[in-house]
Protein backbone atom coordinates (compact mmCIF):
# COMPACT_ATOMS: atom_id res chain seq x y z
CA UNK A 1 58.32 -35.03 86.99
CA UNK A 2 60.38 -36.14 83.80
CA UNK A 3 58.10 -36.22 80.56
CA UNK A 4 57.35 -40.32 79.71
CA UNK A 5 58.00 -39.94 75.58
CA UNK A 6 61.36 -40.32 74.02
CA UNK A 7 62.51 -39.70 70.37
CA UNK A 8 61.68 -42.55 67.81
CA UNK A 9 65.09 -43.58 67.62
CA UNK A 10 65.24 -44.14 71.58
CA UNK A 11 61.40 -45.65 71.48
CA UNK A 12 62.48 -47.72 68.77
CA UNK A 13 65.34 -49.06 69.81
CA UNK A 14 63.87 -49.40 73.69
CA UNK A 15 61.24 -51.71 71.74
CA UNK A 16 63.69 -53.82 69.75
CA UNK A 17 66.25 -54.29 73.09
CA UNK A 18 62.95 -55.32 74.65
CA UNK A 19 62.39 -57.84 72.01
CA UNK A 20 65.76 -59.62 72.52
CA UNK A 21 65.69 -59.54 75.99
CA UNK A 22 62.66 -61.97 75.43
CA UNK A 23 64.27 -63.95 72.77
CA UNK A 24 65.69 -67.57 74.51
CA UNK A 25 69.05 -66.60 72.44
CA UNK A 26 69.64 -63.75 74.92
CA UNK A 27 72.93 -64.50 76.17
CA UNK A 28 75.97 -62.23 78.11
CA UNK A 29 77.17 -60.67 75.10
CA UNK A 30 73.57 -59.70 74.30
CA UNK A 31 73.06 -58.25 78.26
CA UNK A 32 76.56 -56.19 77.81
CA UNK A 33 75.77 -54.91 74.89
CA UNK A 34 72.34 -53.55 76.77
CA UNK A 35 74.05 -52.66 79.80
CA UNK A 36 76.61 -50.24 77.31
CA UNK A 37 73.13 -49.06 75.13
CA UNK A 38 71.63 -47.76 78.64
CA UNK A 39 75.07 -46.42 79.60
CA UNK A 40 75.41 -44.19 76.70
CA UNK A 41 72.43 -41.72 76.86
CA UNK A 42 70.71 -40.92 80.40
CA UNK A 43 67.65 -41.24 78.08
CA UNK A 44 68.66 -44.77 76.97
CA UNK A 45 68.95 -45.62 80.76
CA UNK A 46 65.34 -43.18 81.31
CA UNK A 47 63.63 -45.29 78.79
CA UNK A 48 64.54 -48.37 80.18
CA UNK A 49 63.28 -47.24 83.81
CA UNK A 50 60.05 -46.60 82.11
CA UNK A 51 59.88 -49.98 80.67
CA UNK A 52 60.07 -51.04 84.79
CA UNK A 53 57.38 -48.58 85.71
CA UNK A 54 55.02 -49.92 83.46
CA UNK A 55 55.18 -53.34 85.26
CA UNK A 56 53.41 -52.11 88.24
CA UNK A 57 51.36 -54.73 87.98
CA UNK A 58 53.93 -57.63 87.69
CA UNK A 59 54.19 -56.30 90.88
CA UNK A 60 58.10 -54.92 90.59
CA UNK A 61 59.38 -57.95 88.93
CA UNK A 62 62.66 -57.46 87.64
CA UNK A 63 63.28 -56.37 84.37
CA UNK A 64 64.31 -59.71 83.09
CA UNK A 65 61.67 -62.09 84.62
CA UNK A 66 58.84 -59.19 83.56
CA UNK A 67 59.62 -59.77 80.10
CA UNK A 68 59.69 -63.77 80.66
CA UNK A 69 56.83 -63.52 81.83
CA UNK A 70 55.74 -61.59 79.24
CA UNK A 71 57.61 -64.07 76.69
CA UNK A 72 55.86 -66.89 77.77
CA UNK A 73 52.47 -65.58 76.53
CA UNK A 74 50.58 -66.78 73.28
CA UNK A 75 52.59 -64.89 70.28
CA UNK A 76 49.05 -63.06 69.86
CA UNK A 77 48.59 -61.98 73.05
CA UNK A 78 52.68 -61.10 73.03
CA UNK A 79 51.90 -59.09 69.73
CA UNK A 80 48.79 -57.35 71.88
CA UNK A 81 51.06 -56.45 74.91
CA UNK A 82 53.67 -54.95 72.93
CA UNK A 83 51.19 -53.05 70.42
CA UNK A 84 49.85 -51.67 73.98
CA UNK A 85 53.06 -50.96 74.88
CA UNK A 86 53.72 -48.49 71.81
CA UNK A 87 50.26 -46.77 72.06
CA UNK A 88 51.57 -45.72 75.30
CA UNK A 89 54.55 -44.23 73.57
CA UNK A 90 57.49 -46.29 74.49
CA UNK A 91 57.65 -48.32 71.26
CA UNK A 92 56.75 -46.04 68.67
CA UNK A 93 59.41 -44.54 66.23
CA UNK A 94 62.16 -45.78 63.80
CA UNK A 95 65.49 -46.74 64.68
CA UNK A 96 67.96 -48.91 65.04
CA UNK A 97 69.00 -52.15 65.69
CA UNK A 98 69.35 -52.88 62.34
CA UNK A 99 69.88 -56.67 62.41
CA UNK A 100 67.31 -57.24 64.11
CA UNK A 101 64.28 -55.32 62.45
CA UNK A 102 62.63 -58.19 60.58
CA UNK A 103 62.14 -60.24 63.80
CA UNK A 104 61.11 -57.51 65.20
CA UNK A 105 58.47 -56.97 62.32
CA UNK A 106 57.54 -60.32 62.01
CA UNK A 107 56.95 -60.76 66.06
CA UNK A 108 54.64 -57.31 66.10
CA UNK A 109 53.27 -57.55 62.70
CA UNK A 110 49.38 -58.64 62.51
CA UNK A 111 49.75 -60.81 60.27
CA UNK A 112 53.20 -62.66 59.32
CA UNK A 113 54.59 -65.66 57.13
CA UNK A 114 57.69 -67.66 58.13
CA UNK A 115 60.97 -69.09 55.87
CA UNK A 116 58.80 -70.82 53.43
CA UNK A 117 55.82 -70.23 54.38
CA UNK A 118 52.78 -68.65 52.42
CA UNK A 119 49.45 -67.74 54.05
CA UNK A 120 46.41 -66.15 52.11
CA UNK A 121 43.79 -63.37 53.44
CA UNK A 122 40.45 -62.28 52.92
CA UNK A 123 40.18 -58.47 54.60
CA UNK A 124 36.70 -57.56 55.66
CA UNK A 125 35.98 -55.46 52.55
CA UNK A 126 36.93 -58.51 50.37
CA UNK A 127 40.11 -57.59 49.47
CA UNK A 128 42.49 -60.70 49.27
CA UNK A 129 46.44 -60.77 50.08
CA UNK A 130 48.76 -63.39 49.62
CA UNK A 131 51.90 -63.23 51.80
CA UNK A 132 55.08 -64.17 50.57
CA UNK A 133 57.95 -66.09 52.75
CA UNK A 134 59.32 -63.87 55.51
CA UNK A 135 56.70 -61.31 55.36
CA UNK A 136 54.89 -58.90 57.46
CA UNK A 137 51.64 -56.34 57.28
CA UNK A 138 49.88 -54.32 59.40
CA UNK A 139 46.09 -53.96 58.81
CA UNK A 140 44.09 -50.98 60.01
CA UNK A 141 40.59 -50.62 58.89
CA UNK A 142 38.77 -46.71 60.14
CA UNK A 143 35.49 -45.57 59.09
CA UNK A 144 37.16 -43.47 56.59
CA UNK A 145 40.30 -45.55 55.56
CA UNK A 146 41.91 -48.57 54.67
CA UNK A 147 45.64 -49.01 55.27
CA UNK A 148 48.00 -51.98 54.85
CA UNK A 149 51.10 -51.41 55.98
CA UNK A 150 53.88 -53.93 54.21
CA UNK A 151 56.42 -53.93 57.16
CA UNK A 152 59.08 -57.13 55.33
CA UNK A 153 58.87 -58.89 52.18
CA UNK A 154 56.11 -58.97 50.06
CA UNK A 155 52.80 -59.40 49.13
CA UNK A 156 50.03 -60.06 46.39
CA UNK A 157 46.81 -58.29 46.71
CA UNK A 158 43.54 -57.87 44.93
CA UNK A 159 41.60 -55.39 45.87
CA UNK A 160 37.85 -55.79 46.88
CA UNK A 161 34.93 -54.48 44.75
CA UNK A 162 32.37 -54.34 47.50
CA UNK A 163 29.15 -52.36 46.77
CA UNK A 164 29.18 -48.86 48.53
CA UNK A 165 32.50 -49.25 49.82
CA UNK A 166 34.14 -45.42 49.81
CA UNK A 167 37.24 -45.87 51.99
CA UNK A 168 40.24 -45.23 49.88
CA UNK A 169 42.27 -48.05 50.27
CA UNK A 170 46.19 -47.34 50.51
CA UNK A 171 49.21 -49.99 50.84
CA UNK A 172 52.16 -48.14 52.92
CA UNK A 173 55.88 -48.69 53.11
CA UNK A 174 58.31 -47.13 53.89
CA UNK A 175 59.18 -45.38 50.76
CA UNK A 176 55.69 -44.08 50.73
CA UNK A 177 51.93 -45.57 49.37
CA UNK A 178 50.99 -47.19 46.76
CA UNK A 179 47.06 -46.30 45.80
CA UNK A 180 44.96 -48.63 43.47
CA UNK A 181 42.34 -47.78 41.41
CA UNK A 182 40.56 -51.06 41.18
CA UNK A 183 43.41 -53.74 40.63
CA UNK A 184 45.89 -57.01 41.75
CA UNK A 185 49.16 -55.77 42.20
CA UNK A 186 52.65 -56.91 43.75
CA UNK A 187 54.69 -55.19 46.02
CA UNK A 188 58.56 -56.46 47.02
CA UNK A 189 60.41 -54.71 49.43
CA UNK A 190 63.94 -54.73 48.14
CA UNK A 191 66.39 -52.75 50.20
CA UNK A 192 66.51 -49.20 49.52
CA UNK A 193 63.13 -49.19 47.20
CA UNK A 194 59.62 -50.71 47.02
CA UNK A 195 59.56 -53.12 43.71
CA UNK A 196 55.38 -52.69 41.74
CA UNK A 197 54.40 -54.98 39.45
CA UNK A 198 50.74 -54.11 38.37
CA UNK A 199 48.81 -57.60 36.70
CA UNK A 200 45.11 -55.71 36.41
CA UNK A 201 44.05 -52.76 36.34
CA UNK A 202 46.53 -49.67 37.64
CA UNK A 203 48.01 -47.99 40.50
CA UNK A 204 49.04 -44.52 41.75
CA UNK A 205 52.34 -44.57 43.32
CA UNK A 206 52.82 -42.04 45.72
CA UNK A 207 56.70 -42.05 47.08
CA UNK A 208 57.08 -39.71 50.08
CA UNK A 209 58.93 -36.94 48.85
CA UNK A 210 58.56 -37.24 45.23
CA UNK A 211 56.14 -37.08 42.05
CA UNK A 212 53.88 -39.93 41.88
CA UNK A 213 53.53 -42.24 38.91
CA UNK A 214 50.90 -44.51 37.45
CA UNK A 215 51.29 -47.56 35.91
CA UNK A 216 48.86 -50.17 34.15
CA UNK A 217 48.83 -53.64 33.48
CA UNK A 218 51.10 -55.41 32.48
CA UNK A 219 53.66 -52.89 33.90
CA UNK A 220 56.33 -53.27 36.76
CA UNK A 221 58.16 -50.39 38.41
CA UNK A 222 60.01 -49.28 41.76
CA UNK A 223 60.41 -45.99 43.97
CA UNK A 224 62.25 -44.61 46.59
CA UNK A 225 61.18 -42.01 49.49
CA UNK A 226 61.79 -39.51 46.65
CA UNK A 227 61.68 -41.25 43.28
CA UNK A 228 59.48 -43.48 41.07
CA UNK A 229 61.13 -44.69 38.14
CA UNK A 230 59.83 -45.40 34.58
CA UNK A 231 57.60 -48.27 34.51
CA UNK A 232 58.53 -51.16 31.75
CA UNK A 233 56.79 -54.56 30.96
CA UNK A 234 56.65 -57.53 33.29
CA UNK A 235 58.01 -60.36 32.40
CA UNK A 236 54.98 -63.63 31.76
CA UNK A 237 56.09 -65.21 34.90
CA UNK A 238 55.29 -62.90 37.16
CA UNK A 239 53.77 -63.66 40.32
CA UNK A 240 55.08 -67.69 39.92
CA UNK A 241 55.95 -67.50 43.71
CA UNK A 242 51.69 -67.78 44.70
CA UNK A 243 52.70 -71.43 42.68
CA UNK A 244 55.71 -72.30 44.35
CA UNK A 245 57.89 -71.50 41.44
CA UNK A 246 60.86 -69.13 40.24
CA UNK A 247 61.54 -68.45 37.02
CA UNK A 248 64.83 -68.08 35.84
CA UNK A 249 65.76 -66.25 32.32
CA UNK A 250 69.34 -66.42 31.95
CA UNK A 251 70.16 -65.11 35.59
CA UNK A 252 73.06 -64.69 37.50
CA UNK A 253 73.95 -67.86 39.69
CA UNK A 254 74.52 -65.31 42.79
CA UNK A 255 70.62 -63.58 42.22
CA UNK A 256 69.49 -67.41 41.91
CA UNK A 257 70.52 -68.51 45.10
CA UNK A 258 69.99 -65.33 46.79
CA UNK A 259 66.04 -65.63 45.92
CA UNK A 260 65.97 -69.19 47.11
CA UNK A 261 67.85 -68.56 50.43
CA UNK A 262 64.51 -66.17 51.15
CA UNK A 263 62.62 -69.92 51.22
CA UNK A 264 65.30 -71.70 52.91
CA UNK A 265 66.14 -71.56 57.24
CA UNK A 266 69.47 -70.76 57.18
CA UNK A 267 72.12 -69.50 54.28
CA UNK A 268 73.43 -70.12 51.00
CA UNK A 269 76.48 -69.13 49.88
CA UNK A 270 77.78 -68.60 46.41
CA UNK A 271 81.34 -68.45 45.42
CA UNK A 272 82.69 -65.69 43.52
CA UNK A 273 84.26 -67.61 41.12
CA UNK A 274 80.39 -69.38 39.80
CA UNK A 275 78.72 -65.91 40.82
CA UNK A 276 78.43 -64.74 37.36
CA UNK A 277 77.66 -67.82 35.68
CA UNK A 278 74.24 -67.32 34.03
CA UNK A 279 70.78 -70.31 34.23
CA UNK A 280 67.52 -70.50 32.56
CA UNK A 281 65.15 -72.55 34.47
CA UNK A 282 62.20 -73.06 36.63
CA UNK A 283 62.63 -74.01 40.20
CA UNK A 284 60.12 -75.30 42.97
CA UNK A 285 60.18 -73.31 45.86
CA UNK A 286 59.02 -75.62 47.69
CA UNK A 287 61.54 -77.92 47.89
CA UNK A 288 64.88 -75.42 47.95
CA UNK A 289 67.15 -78.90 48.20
CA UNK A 290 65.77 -80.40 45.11
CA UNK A 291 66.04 -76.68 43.27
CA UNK A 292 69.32 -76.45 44.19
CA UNK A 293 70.41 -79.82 42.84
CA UNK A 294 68.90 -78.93 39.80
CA UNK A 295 71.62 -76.13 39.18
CA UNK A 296 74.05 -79.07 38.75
CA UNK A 297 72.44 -80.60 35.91
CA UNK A 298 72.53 -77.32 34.36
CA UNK A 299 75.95 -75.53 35.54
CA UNK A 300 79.71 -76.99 36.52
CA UNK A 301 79.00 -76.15 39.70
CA UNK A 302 78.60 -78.30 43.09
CA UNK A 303 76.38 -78.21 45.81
CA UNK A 304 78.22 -78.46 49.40
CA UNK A 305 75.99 -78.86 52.38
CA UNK A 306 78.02 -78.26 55.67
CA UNK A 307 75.18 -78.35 57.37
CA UNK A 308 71.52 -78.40 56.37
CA UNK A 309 71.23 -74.69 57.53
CA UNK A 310 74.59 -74.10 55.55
CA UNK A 311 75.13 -74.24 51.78
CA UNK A 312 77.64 -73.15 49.82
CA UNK A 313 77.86 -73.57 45.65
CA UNK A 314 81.40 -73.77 44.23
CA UNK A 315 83.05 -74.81 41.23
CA UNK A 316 82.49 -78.75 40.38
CA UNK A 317 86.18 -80.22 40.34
CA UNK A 318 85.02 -83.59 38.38
């Protein structure tokens, strides 16, 4: 009989086909492009057979109405079947699918934050975390660890100071873990590196392949899977975001709208030709439309809403 595991890039991207084929968007383009990712590997197409197996007790359902079936649960108990799912080895891995990681991450994470939305944490040992928009962790608590895993976005945490309490306590992501040693820290993920910014006490960065680094208070660094770089001093607004604000000291318009687009369904577009113009502000977060309007009063620049999931800022022609 055939082995049931699979490499993590076939688990993973097994898991993250399974995750659009629940998604209502799931249309013929999406099923063709399937049907080609089974057609190109017999163990693509072996994977998905073992996906079928597994639904023994949908009682052979087809592939498709399985997983509407499984679609139509509570998103917790969806979260539960598909964390089964990879402790029985079909999920687990890294992969591909690139576009769609951060819904996957955000559908399988324990604890996730949508466009806009912050939600705060108390962990069992005391330690609090505040989620940013569009953010995901995993928590995993042993008798001789603690672990949060930052899967998307970021996060503020401060650690617990619970009596007796000997579990190290780590924060993971993919560019390796960050270690504090009694602290409230930030952590961004930011494309190919993992953005620090230390507020109390100090942390021992750890990337995965490299020398680790400490930093201290009042200190803000980033690190790769095989680099930390030189810490240097935060800037006095850091950590606005837990207040619905963003700071702006003379930034480029393009960086502006890019961090408000992470609290805003939908896109924002900046011309080229205003991309470099440079603002000083501060700007609610909590109300993108009225931030936005406020670059106006500031910058010859206009605001042009196609629609409201679709914004683009040009040059003003008055």
């Amino acid at each position: 009989m055939a082995p049931t595991t699979f490499s993590p890039e076939i688990s993973k991207a097994a898991a993250e086909w399974l995750t659009l084929s629940m998604d209502a968007g799931f249309g013929p383009q999406d099923a063709e492009r399937l049907q080609q990712w089974r057609n190109a590997d017999p163990e693509h197409e072996r994977a998905w057979q073992h996906i079928e197996s597994m639904n023994a007790s949908l009682h052979r359902l087809n592939t498709h109405a399985a997983y509407q079936t499984l679609s139509t649960l509570h998103s917790a108990s969806r979260r539960s079947t598909l964390k089964a799912l990879a402790w029985l080895g079909m999920l687990a891995g890294t992969g591909v699918l690139a576009s769609r990681t951060e819904q996957w991450q955000l559908q399988i994470a324990d604890y996730s934050t949508g466009t806009g939305e912050l939600k705060e944490l108390a962990l069992s040992d005391d330690t609090q975390i505040v989620l940013n928009t569009r953010s995901a962790i995993d928590v995993k608590f042993t008798d001789t660890a603690r672990i949060v895993t930052l899967l998307n976005g970021e996060i503020m945490v401060t650690t617990g100071h619970q009596a007796n309490e000997h579990r190290p306590f780590r924060l993971l992501t993919v560019h390796g873990y960050i270690q504090p040693l009694g602290t409230q820290f930030n952590v961004k993920l930011a494309g190919d590196s993992t953005e620090v910014t230390v507020l109390e006490g100090a942390v021992n960065i750890v990337p995965m392949e490299g020398a680790n680094l400490v930093a201290h208070a009042g200190e803000q660094t980033s690190f790769t899977t095989n680099h930390a770089y030189p810490a240097s001093a935060i800037p006095a607004q850091t950590g606005a975001w837990r207040k619905g604000l963003l700071f702006a000291n003379d930034m480029r318009l393009a960086d502006l709208a890019q961090e408000l687009g992470r609290y805003r369904p939908g896109f924002i577009r900046c011309d080229d030709a205003v991309a470099d113009l440079r603002i000083s502000g501060v700007f609610t977060l909590n109300d993108t439309t009225q931030a936005l309007e406020a670059i106006t009063n500031s910058l010859p620049v206009s605001i042009i809403y196609r629609t409201r999931y679709w914004v683009r800022i040009t040059a003003s022609h008055a």
